[in-house]
N, C-alpha and C. Protein backbone atom coordinates (compact mmCIF):
# COMPACT_ATOMS: atom_id res chain seq x y z
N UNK A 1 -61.33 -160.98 93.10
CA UNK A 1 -62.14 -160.02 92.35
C UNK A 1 -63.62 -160.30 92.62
N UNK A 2 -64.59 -159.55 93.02
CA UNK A 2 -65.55 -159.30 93.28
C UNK A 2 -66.47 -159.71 91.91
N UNK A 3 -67.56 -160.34 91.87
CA UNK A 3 -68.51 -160.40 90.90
C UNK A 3 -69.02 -158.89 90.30
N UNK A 4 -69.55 -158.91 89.17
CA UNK A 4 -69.96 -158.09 88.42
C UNK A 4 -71.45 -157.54 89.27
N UNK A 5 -71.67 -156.58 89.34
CA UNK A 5 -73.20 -156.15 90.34
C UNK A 5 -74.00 -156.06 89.44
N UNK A 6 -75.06 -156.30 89.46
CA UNK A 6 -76.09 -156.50 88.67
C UNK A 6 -77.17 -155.30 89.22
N UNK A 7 -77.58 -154.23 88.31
CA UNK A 7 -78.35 -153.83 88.76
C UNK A 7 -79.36 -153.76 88.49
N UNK A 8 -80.80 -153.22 89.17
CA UNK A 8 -82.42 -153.74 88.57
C UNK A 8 -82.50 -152.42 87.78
N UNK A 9 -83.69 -152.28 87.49
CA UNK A 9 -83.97 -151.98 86.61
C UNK A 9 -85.08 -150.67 87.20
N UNK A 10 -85.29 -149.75 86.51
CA UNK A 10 -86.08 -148.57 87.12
C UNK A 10 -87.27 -148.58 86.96
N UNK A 11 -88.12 -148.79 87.98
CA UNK A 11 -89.64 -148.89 87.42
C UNK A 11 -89.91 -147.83 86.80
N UNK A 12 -90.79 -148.18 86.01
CA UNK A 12 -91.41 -146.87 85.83
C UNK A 12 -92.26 -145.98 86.23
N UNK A 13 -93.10 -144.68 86.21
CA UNK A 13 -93.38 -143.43 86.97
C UNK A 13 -94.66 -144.03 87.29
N UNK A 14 -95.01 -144.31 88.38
CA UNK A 14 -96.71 -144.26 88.26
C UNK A 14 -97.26 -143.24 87.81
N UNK A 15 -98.77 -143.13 86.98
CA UNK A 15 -99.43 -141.90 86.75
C UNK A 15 -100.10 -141.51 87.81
N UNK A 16 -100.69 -140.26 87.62
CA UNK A 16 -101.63 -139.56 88.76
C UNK A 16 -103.03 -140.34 87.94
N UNK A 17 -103.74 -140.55 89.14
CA UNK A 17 -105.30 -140.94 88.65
C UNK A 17 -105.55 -138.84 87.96
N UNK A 18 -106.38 -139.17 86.96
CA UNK A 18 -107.41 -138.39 86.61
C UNK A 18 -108.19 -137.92 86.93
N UNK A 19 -108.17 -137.02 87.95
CA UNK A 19 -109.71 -136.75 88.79
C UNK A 19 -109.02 -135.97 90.33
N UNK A 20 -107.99 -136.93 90.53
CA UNK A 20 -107.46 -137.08 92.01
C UNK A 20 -106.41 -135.68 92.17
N UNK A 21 -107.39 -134.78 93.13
CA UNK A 21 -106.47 -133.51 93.82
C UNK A 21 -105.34 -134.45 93.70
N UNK A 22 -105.25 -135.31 95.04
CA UNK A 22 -103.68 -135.34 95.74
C UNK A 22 -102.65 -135.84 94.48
N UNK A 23 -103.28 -136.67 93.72
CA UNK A 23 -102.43 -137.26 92.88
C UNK A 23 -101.54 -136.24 91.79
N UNK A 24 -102.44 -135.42 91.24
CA UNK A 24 -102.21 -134.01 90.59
C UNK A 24 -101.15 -133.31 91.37
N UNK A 25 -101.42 -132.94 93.09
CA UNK A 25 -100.49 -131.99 93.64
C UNK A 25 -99.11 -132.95 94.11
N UNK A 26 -99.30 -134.32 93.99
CA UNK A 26 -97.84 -135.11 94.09
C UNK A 26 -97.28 -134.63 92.81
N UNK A 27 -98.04 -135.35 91.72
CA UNK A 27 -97.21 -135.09 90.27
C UNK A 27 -96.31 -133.80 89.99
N UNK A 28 -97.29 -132.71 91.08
CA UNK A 28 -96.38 -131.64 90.09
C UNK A 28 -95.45 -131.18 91.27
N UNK A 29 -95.41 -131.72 92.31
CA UNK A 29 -94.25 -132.06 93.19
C UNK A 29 -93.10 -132.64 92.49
N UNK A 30 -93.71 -133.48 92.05
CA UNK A 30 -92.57 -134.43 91.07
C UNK A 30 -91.59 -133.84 89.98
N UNK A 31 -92.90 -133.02 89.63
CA UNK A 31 -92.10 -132.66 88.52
C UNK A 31 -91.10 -131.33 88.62
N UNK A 32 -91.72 -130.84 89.60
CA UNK A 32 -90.63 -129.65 90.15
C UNK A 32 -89.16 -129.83 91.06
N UNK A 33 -89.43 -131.47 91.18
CA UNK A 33 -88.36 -131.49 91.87
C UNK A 33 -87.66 -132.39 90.95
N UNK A 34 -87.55 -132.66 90.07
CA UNK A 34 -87.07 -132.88 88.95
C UNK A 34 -86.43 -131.61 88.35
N UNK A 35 -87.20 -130.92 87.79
CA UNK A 35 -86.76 -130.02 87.28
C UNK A 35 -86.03 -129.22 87.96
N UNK A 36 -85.68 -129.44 89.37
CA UNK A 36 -84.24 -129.05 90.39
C UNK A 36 -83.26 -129.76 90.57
N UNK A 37 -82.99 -131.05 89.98
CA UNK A 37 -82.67 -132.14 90.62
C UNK A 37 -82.50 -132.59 91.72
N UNK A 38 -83.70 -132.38 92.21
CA UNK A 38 -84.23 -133.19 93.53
C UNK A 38 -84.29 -134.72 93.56
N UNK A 39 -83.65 -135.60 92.82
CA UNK A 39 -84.36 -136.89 92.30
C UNK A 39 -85.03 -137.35 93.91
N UNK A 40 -84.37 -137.39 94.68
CA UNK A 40 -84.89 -137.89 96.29
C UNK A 40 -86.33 -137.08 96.52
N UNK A 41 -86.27 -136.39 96.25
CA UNK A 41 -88.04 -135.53 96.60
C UNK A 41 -88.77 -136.27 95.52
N UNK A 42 -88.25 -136.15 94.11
CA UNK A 42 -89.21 -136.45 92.99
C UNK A 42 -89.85 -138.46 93.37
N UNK A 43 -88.36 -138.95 93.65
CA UNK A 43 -89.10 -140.35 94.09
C UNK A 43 -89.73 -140.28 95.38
N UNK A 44 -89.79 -139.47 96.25
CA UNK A 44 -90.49 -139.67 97.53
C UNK A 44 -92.10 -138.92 96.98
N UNK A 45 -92.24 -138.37 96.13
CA UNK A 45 -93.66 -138.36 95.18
C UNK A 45 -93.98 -139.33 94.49
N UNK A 46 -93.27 -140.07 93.72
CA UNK A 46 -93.84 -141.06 93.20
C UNK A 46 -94.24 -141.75 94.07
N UNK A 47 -93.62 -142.68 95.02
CA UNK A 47 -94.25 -143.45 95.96
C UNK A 47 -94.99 -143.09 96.87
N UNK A 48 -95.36 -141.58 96.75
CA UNK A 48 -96.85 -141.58 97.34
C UNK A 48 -97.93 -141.59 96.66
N UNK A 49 -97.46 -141.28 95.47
CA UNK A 49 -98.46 -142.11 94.16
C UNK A 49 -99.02 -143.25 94.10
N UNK A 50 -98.04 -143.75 93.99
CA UNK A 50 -98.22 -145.33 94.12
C UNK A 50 -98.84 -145.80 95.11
N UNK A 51 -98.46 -145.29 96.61
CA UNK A 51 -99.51 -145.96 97.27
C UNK A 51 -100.67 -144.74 97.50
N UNK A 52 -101.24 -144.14 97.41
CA UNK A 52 -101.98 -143.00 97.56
C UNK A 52 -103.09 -144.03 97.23
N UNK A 53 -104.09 -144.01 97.90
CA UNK A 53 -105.43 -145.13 98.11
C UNK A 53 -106.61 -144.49 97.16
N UNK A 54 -107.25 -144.93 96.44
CA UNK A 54 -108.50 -143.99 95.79
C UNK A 54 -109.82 -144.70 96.13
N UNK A 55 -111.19 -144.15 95.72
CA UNK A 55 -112.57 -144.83 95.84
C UNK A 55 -112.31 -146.15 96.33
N UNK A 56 -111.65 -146.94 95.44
CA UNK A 56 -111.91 -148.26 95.09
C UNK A 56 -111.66 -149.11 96.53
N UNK A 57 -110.53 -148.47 97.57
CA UNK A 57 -109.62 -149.07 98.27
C UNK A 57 -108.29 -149.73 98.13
N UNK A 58 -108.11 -149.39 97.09
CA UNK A 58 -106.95 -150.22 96.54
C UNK A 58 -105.98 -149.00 96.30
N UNK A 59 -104.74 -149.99 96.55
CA UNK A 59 -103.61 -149.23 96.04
C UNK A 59 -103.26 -149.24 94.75
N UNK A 60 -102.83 -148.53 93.85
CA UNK A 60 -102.32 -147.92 93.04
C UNK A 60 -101.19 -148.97 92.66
């Protein structure tokens, strides 16, 4: 018998910066593909969230 699988845990959503076109036109990517159940589109928006670079140079 195989061990029990352990699975992680779901990060949670990055936000869109405040200010940020791209971040805004990911989010509502997100959210439309959600609201299709797209989950594969909706996470391939988040993680361009996440790394989507702002002023600072830094990632998200």
């Amino acid at each position: 018998m195989d061990p029990p699988a352990h699975l992680m845990s779901v990060p949670e959503l990055p936000e869109p910066v405040e200010g940020c076109g791209v971040c805004q036109a990911l989010d509502a990517q997100r959210r439309e593909a959600r609201g299709r159940g797209d989950y594969s589109a909706a996470t391939d928006a988040s993680v361009e969230i996440r790394r989507h670079p702002h002023a600072t140079g830094t990632l998200r």
